[in-house]
N, C-alpha and C. Protein backbone atom coordinates (compact mmCIF):
# COMPACT_ATOMS: atom_id res chain seq x y z
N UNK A 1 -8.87 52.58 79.61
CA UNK A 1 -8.18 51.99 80.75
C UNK A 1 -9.22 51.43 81.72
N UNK A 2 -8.93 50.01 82.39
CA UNK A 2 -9.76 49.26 82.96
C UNK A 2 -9.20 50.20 84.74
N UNK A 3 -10.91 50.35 85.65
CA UNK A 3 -10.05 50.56 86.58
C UNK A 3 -11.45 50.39 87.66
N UNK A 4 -10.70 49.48 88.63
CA UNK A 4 -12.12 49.38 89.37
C UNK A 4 -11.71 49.99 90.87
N UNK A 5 -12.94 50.48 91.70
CA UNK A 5 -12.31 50.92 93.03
C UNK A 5 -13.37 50.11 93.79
N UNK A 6 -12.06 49.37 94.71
CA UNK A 6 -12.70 48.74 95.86
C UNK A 6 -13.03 49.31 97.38
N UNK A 7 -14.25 49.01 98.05
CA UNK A 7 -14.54 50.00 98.88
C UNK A 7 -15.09 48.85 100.38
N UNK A 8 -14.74 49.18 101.52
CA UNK A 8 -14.60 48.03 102.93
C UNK A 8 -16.46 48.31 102.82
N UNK A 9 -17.32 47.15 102.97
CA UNK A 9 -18.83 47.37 103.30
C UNK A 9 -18.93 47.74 105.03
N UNK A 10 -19.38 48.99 105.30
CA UNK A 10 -19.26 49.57 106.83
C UNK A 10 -20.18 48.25 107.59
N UNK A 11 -19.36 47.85 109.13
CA UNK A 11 -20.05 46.32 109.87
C UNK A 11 -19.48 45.69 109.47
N UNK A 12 -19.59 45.17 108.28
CA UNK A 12 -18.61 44.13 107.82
C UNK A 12 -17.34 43.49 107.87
N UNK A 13 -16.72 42.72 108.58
CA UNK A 13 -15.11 42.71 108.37
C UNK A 13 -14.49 42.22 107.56
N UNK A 14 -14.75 41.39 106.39
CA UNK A 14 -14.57 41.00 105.31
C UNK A 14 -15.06 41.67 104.13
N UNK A 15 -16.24 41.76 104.06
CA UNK A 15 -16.76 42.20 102.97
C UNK A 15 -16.41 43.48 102.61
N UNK A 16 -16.01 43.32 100.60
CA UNK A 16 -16.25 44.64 100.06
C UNK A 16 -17.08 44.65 98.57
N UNK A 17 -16.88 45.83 98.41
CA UNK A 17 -17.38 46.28 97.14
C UNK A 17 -16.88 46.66 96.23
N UNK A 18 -16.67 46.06 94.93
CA UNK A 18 -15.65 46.43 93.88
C UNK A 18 -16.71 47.41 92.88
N UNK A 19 -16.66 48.48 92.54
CA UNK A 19 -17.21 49.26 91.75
C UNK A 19 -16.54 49.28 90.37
N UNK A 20 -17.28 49.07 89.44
CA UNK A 20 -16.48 48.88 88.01
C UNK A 20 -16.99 50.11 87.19
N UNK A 21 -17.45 51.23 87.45
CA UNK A 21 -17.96 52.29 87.36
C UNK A 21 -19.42 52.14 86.28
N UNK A 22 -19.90 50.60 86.11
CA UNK A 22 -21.12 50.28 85.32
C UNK A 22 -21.65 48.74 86.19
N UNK A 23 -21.03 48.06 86.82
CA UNK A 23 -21.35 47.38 87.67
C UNK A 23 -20.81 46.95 89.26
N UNK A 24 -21.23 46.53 90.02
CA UNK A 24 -20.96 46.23 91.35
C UNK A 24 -21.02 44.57 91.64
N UNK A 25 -19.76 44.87 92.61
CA UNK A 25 -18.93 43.32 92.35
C UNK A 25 -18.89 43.34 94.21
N UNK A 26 -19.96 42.14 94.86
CA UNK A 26 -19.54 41.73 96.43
C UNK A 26 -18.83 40.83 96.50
N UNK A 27 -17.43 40.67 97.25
CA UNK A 27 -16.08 40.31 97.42
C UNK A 27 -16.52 39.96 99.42
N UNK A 28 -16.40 38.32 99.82
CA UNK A 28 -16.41 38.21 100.96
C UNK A 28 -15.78 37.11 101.30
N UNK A 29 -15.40 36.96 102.20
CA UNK A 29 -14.93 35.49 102.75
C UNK A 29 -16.01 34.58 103.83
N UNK A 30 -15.29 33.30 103.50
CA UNK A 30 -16.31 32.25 104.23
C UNK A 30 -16.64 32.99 105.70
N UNK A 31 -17.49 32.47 106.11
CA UNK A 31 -18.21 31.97 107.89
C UNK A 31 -16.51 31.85 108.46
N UNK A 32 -16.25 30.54 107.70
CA UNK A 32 -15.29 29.56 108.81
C UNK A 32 -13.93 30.33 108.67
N UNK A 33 -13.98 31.37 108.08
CA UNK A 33 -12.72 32.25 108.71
C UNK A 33 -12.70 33.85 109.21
N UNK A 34 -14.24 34.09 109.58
CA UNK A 34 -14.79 35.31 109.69
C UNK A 34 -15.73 36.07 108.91
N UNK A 35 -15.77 35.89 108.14
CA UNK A 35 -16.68 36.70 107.10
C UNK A 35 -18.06 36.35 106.98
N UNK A 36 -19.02 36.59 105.91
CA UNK A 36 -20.57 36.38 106.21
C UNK A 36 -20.67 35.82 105.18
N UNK A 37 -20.04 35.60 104.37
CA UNK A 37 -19.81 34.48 103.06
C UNK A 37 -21.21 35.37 101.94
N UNK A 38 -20.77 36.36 101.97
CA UNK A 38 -21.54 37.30 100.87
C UNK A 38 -21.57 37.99 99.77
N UNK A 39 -20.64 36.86 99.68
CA UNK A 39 -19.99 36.85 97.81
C UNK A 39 -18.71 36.23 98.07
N UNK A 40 -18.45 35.70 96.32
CA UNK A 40 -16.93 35.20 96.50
C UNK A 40 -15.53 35.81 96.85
N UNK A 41 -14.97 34.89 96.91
CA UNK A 41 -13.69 34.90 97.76
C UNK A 41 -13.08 35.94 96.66
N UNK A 42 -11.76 36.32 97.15
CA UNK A 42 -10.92 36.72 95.95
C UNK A 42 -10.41 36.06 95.34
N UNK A 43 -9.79 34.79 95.57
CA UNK A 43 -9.43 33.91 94.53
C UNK A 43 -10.37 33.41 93.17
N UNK A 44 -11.75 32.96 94.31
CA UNK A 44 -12.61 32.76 93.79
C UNK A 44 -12.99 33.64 91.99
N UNK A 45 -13.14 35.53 92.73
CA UNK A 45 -13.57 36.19 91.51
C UNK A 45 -12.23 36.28 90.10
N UNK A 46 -10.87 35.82 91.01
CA UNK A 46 -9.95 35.90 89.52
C UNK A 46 -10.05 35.13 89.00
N UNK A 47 -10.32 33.57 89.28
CA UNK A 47 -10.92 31.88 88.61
C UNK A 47 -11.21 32.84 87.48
N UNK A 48 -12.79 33.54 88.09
CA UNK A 48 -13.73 33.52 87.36
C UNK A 48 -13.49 33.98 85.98
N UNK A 49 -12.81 35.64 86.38
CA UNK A 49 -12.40 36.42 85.34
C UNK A 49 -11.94 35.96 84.58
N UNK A 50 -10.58 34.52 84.82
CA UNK A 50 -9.50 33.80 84.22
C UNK A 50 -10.23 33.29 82.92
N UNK A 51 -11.50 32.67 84.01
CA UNK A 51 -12.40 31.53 82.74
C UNK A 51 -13.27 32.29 81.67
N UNK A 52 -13.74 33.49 82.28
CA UNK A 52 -14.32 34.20 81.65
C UNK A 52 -13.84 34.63 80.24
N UNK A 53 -12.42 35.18 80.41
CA UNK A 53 -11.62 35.48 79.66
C UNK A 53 -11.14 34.40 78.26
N UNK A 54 -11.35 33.19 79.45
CA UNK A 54 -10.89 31.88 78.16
C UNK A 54 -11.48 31.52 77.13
N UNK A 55 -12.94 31.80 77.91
CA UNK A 55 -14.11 31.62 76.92
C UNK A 55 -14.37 32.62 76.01
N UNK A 56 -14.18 34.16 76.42
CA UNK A 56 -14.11 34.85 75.34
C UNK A 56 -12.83 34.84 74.21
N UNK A 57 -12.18 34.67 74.54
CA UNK A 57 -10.96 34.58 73.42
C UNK A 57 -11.13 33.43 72.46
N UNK A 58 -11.74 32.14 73.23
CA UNK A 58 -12.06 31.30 71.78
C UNK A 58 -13.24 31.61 71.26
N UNK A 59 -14.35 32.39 71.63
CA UNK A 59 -15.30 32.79 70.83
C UNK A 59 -15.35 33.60 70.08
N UNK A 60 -14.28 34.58 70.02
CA UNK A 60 -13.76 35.88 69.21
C UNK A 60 -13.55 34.89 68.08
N UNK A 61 -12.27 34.35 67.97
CA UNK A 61 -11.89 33.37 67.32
C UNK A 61 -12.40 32.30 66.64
N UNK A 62 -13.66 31.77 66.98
CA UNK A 62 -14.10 30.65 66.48
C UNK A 62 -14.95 31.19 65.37
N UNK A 63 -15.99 32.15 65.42
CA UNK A 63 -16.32 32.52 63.81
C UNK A 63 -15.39 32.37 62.56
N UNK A 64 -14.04 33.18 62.59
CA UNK A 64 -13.07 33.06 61.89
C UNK A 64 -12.33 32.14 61.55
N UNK A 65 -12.37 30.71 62.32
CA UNK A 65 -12.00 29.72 62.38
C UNK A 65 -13.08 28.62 61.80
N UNK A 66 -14.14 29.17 61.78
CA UNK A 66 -15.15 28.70 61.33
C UNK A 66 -15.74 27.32 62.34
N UNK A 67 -15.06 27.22 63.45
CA UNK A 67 -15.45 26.11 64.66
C UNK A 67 -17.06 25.98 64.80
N UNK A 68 -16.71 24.40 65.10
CA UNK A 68 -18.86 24.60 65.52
C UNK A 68 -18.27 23.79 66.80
N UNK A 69 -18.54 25.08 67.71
CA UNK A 69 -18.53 25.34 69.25
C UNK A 69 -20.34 25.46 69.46
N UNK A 70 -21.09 24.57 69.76
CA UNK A 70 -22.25 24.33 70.36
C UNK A 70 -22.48 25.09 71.75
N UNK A 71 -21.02 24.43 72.34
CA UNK A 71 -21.43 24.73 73.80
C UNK A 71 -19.98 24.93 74.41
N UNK A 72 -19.30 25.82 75.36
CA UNK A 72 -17.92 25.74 75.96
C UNK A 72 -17.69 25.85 77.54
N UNK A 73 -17.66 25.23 78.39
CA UNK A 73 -17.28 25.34 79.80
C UNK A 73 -15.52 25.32 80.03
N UNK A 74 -15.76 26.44 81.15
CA UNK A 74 -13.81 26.32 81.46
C UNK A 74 -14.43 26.34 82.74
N UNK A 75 -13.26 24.98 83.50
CA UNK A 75 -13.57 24.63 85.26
C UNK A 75 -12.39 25.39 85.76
N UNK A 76 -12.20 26.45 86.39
CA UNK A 76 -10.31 26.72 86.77
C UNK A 76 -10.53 26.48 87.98
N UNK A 77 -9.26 25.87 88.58
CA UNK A 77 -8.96 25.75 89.64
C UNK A 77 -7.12 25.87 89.67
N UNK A 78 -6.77 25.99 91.35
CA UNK A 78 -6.10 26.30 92.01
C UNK A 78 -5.08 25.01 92.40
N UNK A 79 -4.19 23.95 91.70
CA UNK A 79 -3.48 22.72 92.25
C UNK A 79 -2.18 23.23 92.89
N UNK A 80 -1.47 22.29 93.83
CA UNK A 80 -0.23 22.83 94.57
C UNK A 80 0.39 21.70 94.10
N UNK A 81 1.24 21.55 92.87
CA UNK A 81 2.00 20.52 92.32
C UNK A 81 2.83 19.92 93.26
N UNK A 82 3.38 21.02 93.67
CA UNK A 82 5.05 20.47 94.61
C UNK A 82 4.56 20.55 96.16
N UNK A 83 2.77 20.64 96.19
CA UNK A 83 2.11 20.47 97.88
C UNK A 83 2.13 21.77 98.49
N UNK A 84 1.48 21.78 99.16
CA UNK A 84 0.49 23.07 100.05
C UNK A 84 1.61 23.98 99.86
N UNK A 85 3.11 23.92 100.46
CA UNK A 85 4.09 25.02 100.67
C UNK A 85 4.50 25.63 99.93
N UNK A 86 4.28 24.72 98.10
CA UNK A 86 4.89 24.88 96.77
C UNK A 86 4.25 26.54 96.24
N UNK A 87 4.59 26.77 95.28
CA UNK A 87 3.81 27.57 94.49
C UNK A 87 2.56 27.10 93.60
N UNK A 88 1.34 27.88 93.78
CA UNK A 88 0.24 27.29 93.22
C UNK A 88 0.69 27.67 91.75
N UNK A 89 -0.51 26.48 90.86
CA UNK A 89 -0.50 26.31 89.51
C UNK A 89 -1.82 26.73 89.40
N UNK A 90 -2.49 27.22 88.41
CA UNK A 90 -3.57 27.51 87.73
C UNK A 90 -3.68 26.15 86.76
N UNK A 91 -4.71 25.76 86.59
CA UNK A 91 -5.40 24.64 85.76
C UNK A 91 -6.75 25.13 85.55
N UNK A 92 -6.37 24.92 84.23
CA UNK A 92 -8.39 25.11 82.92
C UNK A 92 -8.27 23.66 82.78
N UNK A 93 -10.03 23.32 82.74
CA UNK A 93 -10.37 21.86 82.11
C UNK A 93 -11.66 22.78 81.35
N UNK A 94 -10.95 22.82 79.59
CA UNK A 94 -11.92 23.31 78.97
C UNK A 94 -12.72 21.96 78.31
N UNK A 95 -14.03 22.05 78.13
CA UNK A 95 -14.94 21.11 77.87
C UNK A 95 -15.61 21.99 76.78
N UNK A 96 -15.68 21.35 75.35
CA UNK A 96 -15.81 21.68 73.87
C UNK A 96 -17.42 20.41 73.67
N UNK A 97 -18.17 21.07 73.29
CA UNK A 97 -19.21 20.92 72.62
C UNK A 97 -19.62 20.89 71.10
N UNK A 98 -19.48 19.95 70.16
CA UNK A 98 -19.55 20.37 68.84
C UNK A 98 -18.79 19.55 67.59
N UNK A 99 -19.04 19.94 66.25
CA UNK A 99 -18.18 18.82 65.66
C UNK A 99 -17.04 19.14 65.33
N UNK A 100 -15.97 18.98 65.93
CA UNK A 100 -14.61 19.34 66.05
C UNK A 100 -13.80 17.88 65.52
N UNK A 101 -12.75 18.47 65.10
CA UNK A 101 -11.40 17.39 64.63
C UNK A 101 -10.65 17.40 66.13
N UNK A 102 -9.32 16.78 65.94
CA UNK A 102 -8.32 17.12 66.84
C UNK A 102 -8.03 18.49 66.54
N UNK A 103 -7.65 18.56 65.54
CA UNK A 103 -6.44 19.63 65.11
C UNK A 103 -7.19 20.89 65.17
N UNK A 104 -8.94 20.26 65.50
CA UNK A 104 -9.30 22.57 65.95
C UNK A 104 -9.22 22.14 67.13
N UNK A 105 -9.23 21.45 68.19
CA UNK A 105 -9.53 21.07 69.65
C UNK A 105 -7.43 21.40 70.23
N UNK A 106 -6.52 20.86 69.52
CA UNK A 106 -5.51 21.74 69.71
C UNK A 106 -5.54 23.14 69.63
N UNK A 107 -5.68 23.51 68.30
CA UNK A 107 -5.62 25.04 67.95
C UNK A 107 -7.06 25.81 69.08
N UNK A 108 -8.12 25.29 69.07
CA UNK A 108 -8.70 25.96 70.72
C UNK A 108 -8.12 26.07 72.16
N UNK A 109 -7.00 24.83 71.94
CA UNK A 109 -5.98 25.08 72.87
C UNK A 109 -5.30 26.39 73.14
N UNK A 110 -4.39 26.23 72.01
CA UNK A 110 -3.60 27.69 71.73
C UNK A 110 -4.40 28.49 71.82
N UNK A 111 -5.31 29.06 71.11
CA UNK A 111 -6.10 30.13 71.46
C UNK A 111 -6.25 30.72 72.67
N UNK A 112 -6.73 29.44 73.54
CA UNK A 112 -6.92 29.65 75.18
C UNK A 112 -5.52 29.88 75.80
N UNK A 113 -4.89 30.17 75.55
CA UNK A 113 -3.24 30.30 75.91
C UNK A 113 -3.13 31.68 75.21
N UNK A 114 -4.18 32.50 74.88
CA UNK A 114 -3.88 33.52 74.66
C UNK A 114 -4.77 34.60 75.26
N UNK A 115 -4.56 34.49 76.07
CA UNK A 115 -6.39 35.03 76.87
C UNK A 115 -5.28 36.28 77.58
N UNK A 116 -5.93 37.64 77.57
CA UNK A 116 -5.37 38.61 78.02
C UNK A 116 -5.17 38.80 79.51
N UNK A 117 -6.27 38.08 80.39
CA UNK A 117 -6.38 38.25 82.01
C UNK A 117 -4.94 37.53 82.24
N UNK A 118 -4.86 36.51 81.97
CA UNK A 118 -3.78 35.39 82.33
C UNK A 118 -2.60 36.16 82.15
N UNK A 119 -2.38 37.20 80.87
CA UNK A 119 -0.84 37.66 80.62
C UNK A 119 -1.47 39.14 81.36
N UNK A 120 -2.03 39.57 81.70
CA UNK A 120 -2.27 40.87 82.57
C UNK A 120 -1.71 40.23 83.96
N UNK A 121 -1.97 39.01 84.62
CA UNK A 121 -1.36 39.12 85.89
C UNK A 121 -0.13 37.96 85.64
N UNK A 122 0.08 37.38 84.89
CA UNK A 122 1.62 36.40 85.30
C UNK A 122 2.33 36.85 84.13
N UNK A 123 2.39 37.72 82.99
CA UNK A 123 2.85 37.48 81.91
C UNK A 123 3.09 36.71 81.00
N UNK A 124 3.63 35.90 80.38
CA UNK A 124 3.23 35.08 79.15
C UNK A 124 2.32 33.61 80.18
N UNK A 125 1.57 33.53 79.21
CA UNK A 125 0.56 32.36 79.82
C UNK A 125 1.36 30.75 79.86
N UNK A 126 1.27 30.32 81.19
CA UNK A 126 2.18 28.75 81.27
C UNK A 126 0.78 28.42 81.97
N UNK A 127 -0.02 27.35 81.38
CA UNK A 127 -1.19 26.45 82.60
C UNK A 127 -1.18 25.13 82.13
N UNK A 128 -1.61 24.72 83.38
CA UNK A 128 -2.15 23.17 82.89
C UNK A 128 -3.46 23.23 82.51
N UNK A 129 -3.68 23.10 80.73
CA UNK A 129 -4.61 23.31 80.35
C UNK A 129 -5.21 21.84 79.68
N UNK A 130 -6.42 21.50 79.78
CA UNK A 130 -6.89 19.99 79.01
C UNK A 130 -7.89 20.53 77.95
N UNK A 131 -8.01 20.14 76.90
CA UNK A 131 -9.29 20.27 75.63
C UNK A 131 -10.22 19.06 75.88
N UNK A 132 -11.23 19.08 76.23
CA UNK A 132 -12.06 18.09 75.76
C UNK A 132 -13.43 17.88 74.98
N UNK A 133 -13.69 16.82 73.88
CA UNK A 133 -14.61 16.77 73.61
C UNK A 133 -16.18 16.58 74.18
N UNK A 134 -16.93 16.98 74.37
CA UNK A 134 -18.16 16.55 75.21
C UNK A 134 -18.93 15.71 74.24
């Protein structure tokens, strides 16, 4: 069982400390809304995890698939389809390195639509996701 404990940094009014009981994670917010900007945001560190996650799930996968993945970047970000008031969307722009067809650059699609962080916090995975060749 995954379980991290987050802890307030004493002085600080933003900043904390996420303890993962093998590493330490600083969690802060910008200057321009109080904080000392001494680590990322919280949105910021779930991006990360999100992308993190994306990238590991097609690399599990790509031996077995036999893919020649050279190189893989996932950009996530945060769009407001229906505007600021709407509900945010999550968007991957995964960028593929390597000699790929279409039809593995789809199926790396799917793959990435199966990434466990994404169904740990929204349940089944819906994103605006893009494949591209580099």
């Amino acid at each position: 069982m995954a379980q991290v404990t987050i802890k307030q940094v004493v002085g600080l009014k933003f900043q904390v400390q996420a303890d993962t009981g093998s590493h330490q994670i600083v969690c802060d917010q910008p200057v321009s809304v109080g904080g000392n900007d001494g680590g990322a945001n919280p949105k910021e560190l779930v991006l990360a995890g999100l992308g993190a996650c994306t990238i590991q799930t097609i690399m599990i996968v790509a031996p077995r698939r036999k893919w020649d993945i050279q190189d893989l970047v996932v950009n996530v970000g945060i769009t407001f389809p229906n505007g600021a008031s709407g509900d945010p969307a999550v968007t991957e722009d995964i960028v593929v390195t390597g000699n790929l067809t279409q039809a593995e650059l789809d199926d790396i699609k799917r793959t990435a639509e199966k990434c466990p962080v994404y169904k740990l916090m929204f349940g089944s995975k819906t994103l605006i996701a893009t494949v591209t060749k580099k």
